[in-house]
C-alpha atoms as a PDB file:
ATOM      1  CA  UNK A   1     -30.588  -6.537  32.463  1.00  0.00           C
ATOM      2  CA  UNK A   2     -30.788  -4.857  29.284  1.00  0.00           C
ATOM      3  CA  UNK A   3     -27.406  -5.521  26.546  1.00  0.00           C
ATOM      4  CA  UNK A   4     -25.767  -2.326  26.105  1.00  0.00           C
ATOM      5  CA  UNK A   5     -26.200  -1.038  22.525  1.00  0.00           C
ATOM      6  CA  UNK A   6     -23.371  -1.498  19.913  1.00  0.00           C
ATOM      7  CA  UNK A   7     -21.408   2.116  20.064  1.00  0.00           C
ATOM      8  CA  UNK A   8     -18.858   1.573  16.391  1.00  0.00           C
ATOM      9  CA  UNK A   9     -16.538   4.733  16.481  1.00  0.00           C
ATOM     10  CA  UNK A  10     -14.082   3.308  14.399  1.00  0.00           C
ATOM     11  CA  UNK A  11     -16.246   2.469  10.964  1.00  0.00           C
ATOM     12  CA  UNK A  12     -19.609   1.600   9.278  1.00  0.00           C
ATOM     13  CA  UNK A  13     -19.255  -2.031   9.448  1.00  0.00           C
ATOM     14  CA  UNK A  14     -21.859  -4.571  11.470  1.00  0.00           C
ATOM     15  CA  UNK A  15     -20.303  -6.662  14.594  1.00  0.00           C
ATOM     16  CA  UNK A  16     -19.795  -9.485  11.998  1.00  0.00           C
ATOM     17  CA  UNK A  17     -18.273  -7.973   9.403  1.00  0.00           C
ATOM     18  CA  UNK A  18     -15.920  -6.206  12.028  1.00  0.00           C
ATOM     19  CA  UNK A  19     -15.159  -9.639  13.283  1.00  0.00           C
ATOM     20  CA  UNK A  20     -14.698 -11.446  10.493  1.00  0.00           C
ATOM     21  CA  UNK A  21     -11.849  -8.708   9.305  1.00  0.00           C
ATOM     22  CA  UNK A  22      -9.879  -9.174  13.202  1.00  0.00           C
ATOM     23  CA  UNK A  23      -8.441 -12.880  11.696  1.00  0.00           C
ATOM     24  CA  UNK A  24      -4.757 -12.523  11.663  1.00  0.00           C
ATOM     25  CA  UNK A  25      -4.042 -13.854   8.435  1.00  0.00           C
ATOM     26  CA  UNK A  26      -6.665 -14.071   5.125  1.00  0.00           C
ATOM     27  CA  UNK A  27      -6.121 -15.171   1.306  1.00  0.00           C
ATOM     28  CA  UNK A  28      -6.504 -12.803  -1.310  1.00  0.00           C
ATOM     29  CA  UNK A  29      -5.848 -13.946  -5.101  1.00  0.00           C
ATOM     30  CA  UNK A  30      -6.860 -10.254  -6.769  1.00  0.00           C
ATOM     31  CA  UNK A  31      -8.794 -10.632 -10.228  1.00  0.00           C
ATOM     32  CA  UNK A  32      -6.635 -10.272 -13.605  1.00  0.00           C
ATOM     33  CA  UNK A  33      -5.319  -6.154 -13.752  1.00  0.00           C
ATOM     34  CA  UNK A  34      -6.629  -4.749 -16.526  1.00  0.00           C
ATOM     35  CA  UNK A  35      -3.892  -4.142 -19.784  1.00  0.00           C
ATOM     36  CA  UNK A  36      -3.833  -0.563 -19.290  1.00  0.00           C
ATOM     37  CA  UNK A  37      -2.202  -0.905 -15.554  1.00  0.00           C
ATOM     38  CA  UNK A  38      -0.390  -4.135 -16.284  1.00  0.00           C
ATOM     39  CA  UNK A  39       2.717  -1.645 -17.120  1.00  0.00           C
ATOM     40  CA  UNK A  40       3.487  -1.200 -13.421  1.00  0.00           C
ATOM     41  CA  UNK A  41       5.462  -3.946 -11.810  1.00  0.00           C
ATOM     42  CA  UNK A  42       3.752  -4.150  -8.399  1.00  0.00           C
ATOM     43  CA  UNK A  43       0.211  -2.967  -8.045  1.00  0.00           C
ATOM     44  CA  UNK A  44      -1.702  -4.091  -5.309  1.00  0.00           C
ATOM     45  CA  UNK A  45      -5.122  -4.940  -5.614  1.00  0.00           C
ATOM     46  CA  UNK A  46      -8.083  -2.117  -5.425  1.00  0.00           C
ATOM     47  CA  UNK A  47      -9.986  -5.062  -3.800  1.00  0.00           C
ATOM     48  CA  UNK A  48      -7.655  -5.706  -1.197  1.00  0.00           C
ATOM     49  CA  UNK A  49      -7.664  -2.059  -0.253  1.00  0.00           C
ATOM     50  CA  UNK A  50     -11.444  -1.357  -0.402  1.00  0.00           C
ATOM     51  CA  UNK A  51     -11.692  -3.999   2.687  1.00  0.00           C
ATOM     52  CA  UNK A  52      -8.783  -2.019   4.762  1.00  0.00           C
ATOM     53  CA  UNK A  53     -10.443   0.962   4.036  1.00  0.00           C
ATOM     54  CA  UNK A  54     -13.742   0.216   4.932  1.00  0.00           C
ATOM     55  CA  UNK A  55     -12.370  -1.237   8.726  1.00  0.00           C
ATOM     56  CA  UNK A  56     -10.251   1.884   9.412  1.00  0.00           C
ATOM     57  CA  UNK A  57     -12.730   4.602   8.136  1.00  0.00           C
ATOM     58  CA  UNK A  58     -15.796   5.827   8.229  1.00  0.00           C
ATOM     59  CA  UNK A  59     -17.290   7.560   4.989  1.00  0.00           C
ATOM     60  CA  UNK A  60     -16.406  11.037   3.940  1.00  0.00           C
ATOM     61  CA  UNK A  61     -13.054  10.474   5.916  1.00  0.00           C
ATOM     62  CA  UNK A  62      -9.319  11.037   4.567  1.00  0.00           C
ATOM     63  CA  UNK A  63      -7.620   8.256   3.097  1.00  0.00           C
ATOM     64  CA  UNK A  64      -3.721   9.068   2.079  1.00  0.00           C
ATOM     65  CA  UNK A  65      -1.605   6.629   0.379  1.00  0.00           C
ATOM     66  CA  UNK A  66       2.332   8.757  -0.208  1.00  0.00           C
ATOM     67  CA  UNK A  67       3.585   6.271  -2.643  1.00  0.00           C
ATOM     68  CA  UNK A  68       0.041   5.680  -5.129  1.00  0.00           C
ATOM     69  CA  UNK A  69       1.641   4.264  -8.294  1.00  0.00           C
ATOM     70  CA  UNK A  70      -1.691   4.258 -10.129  1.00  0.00           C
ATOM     71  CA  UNK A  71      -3.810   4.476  -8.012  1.00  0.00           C
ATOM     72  CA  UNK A  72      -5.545   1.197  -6.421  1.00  0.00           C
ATOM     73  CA  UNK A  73      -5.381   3.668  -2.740  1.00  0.00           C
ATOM     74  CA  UNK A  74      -7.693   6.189  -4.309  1.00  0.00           C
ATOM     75  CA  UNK A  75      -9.744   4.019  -6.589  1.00  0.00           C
ATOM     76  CA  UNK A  76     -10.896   1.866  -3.314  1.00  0.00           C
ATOM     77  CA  UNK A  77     -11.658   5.166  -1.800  1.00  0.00           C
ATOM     78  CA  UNK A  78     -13.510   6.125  -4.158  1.00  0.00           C
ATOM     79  CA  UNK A  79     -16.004   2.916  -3.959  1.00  0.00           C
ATOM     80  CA  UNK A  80     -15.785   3.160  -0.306  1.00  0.00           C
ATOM     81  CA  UNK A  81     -17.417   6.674   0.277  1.00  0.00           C
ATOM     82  CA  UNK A  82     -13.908   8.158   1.364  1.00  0.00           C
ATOM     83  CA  UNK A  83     -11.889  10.888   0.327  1.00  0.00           C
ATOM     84  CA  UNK A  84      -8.589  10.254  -0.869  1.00  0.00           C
ATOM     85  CA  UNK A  85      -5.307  11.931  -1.702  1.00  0.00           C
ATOM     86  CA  UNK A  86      -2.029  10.215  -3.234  1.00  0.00           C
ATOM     87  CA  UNK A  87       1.618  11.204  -4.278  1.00  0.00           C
ATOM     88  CA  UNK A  88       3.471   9.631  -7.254  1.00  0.00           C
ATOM     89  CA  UNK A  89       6.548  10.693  -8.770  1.00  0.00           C
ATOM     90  CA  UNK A  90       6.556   8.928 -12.174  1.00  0.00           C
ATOM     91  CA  UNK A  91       4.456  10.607 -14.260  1.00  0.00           C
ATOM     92  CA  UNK A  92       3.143   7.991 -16.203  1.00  0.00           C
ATOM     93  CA  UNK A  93       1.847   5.790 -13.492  1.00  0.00           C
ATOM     94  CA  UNK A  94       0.182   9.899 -12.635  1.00  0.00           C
ATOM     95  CA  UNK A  95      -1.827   9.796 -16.174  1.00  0.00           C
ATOM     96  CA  UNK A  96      -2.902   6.162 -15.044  1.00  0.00           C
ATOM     97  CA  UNK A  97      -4.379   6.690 -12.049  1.00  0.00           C
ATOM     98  CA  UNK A  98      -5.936   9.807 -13.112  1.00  0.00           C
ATOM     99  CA  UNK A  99      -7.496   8.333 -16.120  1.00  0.00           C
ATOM    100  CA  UNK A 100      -8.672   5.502 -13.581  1.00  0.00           C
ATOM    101  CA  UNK A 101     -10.214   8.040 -11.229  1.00  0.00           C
ATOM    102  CA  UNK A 102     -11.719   9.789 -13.851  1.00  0.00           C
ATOM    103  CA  UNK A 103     -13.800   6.606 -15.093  1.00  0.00           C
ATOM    104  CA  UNK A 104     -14.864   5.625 -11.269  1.00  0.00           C
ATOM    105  CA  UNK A 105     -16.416   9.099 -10.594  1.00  0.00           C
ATOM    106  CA  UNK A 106     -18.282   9.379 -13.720  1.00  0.00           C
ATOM    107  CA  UNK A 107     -19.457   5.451 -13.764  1.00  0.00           C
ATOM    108  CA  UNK A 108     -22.898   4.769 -13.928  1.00  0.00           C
ATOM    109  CA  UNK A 109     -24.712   4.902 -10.497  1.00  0.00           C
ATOM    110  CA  UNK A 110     -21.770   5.825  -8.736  1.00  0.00           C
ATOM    111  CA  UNK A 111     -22.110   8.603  -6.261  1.00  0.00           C
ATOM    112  CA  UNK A 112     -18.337   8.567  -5.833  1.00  0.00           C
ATOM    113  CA  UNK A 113     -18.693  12.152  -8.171  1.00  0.00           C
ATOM    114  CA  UNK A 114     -18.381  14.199  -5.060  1.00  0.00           C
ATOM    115  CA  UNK A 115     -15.911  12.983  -3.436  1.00  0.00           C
ATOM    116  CA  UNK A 116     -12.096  14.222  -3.828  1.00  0.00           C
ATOM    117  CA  UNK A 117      -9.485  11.701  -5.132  1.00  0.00           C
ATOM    118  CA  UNK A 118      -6.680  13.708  -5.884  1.00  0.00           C
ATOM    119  CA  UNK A 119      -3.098  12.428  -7.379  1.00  0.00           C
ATOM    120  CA  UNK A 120      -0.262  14.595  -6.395  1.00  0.00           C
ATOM    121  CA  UNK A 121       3.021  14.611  -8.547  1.00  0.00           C
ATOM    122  CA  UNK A 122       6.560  14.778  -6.634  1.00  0.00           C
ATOM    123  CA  UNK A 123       8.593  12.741  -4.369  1.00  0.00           C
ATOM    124  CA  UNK A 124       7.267  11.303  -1.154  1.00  0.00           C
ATOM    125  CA  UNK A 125      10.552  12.117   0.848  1.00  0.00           C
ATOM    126  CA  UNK A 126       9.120  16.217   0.460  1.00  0.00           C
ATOM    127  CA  UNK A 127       5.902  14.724   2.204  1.00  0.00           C
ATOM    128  CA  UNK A 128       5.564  17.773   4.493  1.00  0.00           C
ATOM    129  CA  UNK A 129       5.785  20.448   1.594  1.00  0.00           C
ATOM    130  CA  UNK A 130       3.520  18.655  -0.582  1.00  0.00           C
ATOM    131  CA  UNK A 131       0.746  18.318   1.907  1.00  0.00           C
ATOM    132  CA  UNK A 132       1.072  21.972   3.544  1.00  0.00           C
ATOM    133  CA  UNK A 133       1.247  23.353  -0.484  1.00  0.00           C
ATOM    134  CA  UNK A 134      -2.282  20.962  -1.290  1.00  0.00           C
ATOM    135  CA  UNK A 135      -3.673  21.868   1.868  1.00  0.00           C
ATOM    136  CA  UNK A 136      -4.757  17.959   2.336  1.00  0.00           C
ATOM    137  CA  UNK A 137      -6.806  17.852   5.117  1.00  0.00           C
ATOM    138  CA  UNK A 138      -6.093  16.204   8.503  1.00  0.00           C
ATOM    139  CA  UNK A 139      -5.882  12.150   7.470  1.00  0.00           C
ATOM    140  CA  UNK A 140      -7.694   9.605   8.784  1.00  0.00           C
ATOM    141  CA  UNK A 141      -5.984   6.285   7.921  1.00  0.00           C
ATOM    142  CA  UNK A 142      -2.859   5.708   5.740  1.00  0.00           C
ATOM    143  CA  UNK A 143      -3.090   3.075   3.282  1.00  0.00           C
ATOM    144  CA  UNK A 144       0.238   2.058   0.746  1.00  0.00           C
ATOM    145  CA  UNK A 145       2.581  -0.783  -0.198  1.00  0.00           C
ATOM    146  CA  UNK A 146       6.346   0.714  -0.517  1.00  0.00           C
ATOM    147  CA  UNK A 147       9.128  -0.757  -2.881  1.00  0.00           C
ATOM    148  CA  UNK A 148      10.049  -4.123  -1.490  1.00  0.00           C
ATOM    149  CA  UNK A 149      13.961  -2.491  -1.195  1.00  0.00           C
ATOM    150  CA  UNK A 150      15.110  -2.516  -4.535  1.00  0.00           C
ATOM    151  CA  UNK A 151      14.024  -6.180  -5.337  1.00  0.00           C
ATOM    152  CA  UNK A 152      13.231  -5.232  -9.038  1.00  0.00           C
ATOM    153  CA  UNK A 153      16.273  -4.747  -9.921  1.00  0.00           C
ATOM    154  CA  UNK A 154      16.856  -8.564  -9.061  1.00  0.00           C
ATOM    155  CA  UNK A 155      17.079 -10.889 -12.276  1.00  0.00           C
ATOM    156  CA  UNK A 156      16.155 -13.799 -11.884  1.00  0.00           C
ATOM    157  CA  UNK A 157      12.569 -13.884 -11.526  1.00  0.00           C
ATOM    158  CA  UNK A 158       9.993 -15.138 -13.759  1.00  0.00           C
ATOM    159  CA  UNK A 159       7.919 -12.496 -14.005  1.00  0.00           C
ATOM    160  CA  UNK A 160      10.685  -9.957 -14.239  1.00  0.00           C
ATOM    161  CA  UNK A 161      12.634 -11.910 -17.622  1.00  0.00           C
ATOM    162  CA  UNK A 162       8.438 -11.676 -18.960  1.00  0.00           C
ATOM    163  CA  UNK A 163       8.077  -8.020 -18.255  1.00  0.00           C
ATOM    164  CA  UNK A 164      11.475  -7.268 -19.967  1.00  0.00           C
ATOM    165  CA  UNK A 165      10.443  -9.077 -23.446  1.00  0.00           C
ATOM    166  CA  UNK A 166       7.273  -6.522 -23.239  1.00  0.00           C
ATOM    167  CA  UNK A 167       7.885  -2.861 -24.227  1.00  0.00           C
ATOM    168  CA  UNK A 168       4.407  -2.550 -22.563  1.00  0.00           C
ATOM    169  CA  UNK A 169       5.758  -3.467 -19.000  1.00  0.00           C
ATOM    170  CA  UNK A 170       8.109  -1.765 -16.728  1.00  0.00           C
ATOM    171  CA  UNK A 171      10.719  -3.764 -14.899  1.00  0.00           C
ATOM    172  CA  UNK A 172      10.920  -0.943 -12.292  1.00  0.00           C
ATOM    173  CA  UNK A 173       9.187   1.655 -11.385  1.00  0.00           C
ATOM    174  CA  UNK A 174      11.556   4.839 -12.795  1.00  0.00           C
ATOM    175  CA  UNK A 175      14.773   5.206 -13.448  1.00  0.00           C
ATOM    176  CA  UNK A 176      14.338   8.562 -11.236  1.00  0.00           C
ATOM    177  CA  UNK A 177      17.600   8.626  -8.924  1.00  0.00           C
ATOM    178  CA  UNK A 178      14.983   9.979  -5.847  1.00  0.00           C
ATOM    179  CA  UNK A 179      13.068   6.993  -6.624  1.00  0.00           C
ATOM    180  CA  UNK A 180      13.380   4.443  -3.391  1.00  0.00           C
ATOM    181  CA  UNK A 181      13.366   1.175  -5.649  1.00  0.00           C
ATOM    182  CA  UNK A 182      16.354   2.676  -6.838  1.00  0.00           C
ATOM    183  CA  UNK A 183      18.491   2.522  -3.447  1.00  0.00           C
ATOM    184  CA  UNK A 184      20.951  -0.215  -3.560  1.00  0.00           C
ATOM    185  CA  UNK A 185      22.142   0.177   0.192  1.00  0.00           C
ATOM    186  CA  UNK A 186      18.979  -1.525   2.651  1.00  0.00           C
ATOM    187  CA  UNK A 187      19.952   1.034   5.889  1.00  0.00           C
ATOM    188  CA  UNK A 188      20.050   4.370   3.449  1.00  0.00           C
ATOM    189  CA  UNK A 189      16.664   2.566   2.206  1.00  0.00           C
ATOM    190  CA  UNK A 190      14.818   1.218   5.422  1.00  0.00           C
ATOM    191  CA  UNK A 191      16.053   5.186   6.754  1.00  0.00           C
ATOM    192  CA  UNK A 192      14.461   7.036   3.820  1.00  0.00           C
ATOM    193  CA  UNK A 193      11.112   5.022   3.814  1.00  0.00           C
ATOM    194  CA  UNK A 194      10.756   5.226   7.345  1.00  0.00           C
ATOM    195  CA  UNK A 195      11.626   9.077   7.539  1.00  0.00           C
ATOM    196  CA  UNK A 196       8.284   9.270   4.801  1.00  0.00           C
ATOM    197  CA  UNK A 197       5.966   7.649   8.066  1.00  0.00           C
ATOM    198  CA  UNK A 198       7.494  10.010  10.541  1.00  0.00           C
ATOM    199  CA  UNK A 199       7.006  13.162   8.648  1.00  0.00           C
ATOM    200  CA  UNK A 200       3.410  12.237   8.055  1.00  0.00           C
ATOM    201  CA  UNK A 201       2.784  12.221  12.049  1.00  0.00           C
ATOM    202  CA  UNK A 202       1.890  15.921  12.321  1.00  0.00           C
ATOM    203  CA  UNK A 203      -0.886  15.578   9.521  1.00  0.00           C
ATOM    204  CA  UNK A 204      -2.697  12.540  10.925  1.00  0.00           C
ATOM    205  CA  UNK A 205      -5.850  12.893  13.268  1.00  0.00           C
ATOM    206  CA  UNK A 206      -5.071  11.204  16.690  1.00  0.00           C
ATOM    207  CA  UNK A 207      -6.635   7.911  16.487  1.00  0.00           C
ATOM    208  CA  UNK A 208      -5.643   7.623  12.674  1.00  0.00           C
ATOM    209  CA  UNK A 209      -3.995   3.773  11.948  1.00  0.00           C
ATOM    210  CA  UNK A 210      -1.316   3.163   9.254  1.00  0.00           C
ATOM    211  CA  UNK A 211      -1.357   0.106   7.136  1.00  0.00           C
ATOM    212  CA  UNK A 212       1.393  -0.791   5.510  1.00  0.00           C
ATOM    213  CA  UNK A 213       2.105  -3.724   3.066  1.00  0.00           C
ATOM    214  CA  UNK A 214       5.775  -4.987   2.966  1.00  0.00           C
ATOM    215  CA  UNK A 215       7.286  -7.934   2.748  1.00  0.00           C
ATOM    216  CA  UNK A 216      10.856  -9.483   4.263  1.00  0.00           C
ATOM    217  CA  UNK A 217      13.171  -9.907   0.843  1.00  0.00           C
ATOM    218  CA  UNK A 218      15.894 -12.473  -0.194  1.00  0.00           C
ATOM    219  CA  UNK A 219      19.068 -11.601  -2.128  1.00  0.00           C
ATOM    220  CA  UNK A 220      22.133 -13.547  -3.155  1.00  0.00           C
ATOM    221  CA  UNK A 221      21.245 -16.208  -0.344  1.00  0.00           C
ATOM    222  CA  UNK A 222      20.418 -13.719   2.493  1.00  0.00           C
ATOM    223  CA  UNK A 223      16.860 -12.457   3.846  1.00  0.00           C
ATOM    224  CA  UNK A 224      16.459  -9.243   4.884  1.00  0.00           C
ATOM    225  CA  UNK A 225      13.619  -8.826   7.467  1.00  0.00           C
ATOM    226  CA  UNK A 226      12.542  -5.461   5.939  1.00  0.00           C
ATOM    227  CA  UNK A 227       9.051  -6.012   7.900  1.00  0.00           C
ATOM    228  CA  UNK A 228      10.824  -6.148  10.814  1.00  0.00           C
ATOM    229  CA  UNK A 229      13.281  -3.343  10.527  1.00  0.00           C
ATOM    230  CA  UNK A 230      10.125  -1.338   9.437  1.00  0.00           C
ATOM    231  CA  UNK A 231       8.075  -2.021  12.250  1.00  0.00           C
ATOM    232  CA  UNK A 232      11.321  -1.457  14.553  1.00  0.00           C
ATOM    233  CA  UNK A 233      11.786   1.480  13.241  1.00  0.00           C
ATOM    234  CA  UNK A 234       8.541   3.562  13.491  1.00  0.00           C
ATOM    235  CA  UNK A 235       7.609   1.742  17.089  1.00  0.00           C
ATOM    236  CA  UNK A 236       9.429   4.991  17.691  1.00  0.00           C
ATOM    237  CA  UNK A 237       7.175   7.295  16.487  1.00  0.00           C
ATOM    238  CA  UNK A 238       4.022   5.011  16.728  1.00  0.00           C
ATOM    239  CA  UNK A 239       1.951   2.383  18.404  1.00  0.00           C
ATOM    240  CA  UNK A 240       2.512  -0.975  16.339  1.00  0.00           C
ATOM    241  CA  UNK A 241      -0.987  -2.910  17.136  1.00  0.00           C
ATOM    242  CA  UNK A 242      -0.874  -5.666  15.076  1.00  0.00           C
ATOM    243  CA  UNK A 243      -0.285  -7.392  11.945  1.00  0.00           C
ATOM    244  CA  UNK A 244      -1.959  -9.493   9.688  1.00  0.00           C
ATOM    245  CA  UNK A 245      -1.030 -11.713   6.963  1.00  0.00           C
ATOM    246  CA  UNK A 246      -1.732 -11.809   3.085  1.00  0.00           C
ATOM    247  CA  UNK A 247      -1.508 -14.868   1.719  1.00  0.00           C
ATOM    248  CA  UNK A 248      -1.363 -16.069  -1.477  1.00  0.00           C
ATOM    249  CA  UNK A 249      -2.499 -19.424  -2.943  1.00  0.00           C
ATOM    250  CA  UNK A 250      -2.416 -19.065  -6.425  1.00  0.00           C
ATOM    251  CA  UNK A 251       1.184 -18.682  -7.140  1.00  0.00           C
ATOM    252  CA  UNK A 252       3.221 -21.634  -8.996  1.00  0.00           C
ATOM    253  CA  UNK A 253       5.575 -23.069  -6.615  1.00  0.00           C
ATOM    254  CA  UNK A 254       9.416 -23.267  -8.146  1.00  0.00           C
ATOM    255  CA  UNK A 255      12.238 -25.643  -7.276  1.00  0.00           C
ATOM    256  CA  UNK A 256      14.560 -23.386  -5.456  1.00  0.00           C
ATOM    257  CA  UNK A 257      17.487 -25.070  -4.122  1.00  0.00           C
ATOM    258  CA  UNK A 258      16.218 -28.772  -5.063  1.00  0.00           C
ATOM    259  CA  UNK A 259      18.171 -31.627  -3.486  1.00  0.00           C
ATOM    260  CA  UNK A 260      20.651 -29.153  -1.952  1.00  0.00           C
ATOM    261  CA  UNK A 261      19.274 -26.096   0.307  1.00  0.00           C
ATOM    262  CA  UNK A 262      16.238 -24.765   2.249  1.00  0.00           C
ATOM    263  CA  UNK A 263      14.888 -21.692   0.152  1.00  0.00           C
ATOM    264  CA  UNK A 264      11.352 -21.344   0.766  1.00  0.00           C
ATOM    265  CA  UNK A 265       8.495 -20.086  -2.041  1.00  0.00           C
ATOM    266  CA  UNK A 266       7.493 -16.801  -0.599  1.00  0.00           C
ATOM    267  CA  UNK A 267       3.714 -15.974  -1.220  1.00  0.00           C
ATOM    268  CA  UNK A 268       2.791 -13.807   2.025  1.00  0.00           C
ATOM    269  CA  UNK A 269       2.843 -10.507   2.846  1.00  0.00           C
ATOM    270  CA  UNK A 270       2.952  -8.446   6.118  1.00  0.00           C
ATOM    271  CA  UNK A 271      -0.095  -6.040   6.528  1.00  0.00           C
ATOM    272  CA  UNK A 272       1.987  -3.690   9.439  1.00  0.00           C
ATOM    273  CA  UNK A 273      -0.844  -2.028  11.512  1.00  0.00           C
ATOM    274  CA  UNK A 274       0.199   1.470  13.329  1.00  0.00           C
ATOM    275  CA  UNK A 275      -1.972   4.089  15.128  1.00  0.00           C
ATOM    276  CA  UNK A 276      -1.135   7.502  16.096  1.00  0.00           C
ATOM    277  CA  UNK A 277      -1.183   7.613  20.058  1.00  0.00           C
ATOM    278  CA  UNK A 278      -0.337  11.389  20.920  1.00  0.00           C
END
């Protein structure tokens, strides 16, 4: 009895290289940002994306990141074949990731010069005006890491008493009032970030996954399962499938509550995985 040919309607990728991506958890330490991005606070890796991108898409498709800071979404898009879109409402962070698409379409050898990456100013919490006023296309897969509540505005961090002896560096993303890392109350925030996921639902293909990078947050002695309360929240809307795990192993440990208290070095991140079901 013949095998039955491989049929891949999800993405370009070979059995092994799908496989490989299904483990549940994976360590990524990203390479060193370059200076000219180092002034946002929380950039995920264009590395990291490229490989989510690549699983959930096939090429020419419609990748859509609503909160882009500069750009690592559409940059991975970019080297991936895929057409992107973005929206950013500090402007800076805007010139960045324009500047950044800029130098990937017109890199040598890179036939990325065709393809749309587009960076839209505004506020993500207007999603459905923005996208019906762009005329995005219909997406294909969702791609972004949100404002981890507003943990920037925390003090005691290493990196954030570093960033505030640079004039270089931003300690938070804006001091815009419509800016979520700005929201001091977690159930005003975990309401406005999920309303951002719902709204998208009409503009999605059916089929089309969501990936979204959070991670549960301590403050003043108390976690907040922000994951969680995520997940909870859009299970309403959509299918939650999975989740996998970024790790980090790179990250100097620190002696919170030495000799005294359990309070754990955090170096993972939740990867939520959604599809749209109809």
């Amino acid at each position: 009895m013949s095998k039955r040919p491989f049929t891949n309607r999800l993405n370009d990728l070979t059995p092994k290289e799908w496989l490989k991506f299904q483990k549940s958890w994976f360590v990524h330490n990203p390479p060193p940002r370059r200076k000219d991005v180092l002034r946002h606070p929380a950039k995920f890796p264009e590395t990291l994306a490229q490989e989510f991108i690549e699983f959930f898409t096939k090429k020419d498709q419609v990748v859509f990141d609503p909160m882009a800071g500069t750009g690592s979404t559409l940059v991975a898009a970019l080297r991936s074949g895929r057409h992107s879109y973005g929206i950013e409402l500090n402007p800076a962070y805007i010139a960045i990731a324009r500047q950044l698409l800029s130098e990937e379409k017109t890199s040598r050898n890179n036939p990325s010069i065709t393809l749309t990456a587009e960076i839209i100013p505004g506020n993500a919490l207007e999603i459905s005006r923005l996208i019906s006023t762009h005329q995005i296309p219909p997406i294909n897969y969702v791609l972004t890491s949100p404002p981890y509540w507003d943990m920037l505005h925390a003090p005691g961090a290493l990196t954030q008493k570093i960033r505030r002896e640079s004039p270089q560096m931003d300690v938070v993303y804006s001091n815009d009032p419509n800016d979520l890392g700005n929201i001091h109350d977690y159930d005003e925030f975990i309401e406005k970030l999920s309303s951002i996921f719902i709204d998208l639902k009409p503009y999605l293909v059916e089929g089309a996954y969501l990936t979204i990078i959070v991670k549960n947050v301590k403050k003043r002695g108390k976690i907040y399962p922000l994951a969680w309360d995520l997940a909870k929240r859009l299970c309403a809307v959509y299918a939650l499938k999975d989740e996998k795990i970024w790790a980090q192993d790179n990250q100097r440990l620190a002696p919170y509550g030495l000799g005294n208290a359990w309070v754990s070095n955090t170096f993972h991140h939740y990867c939520l995985q959604f599809r749209n079901e109809m």
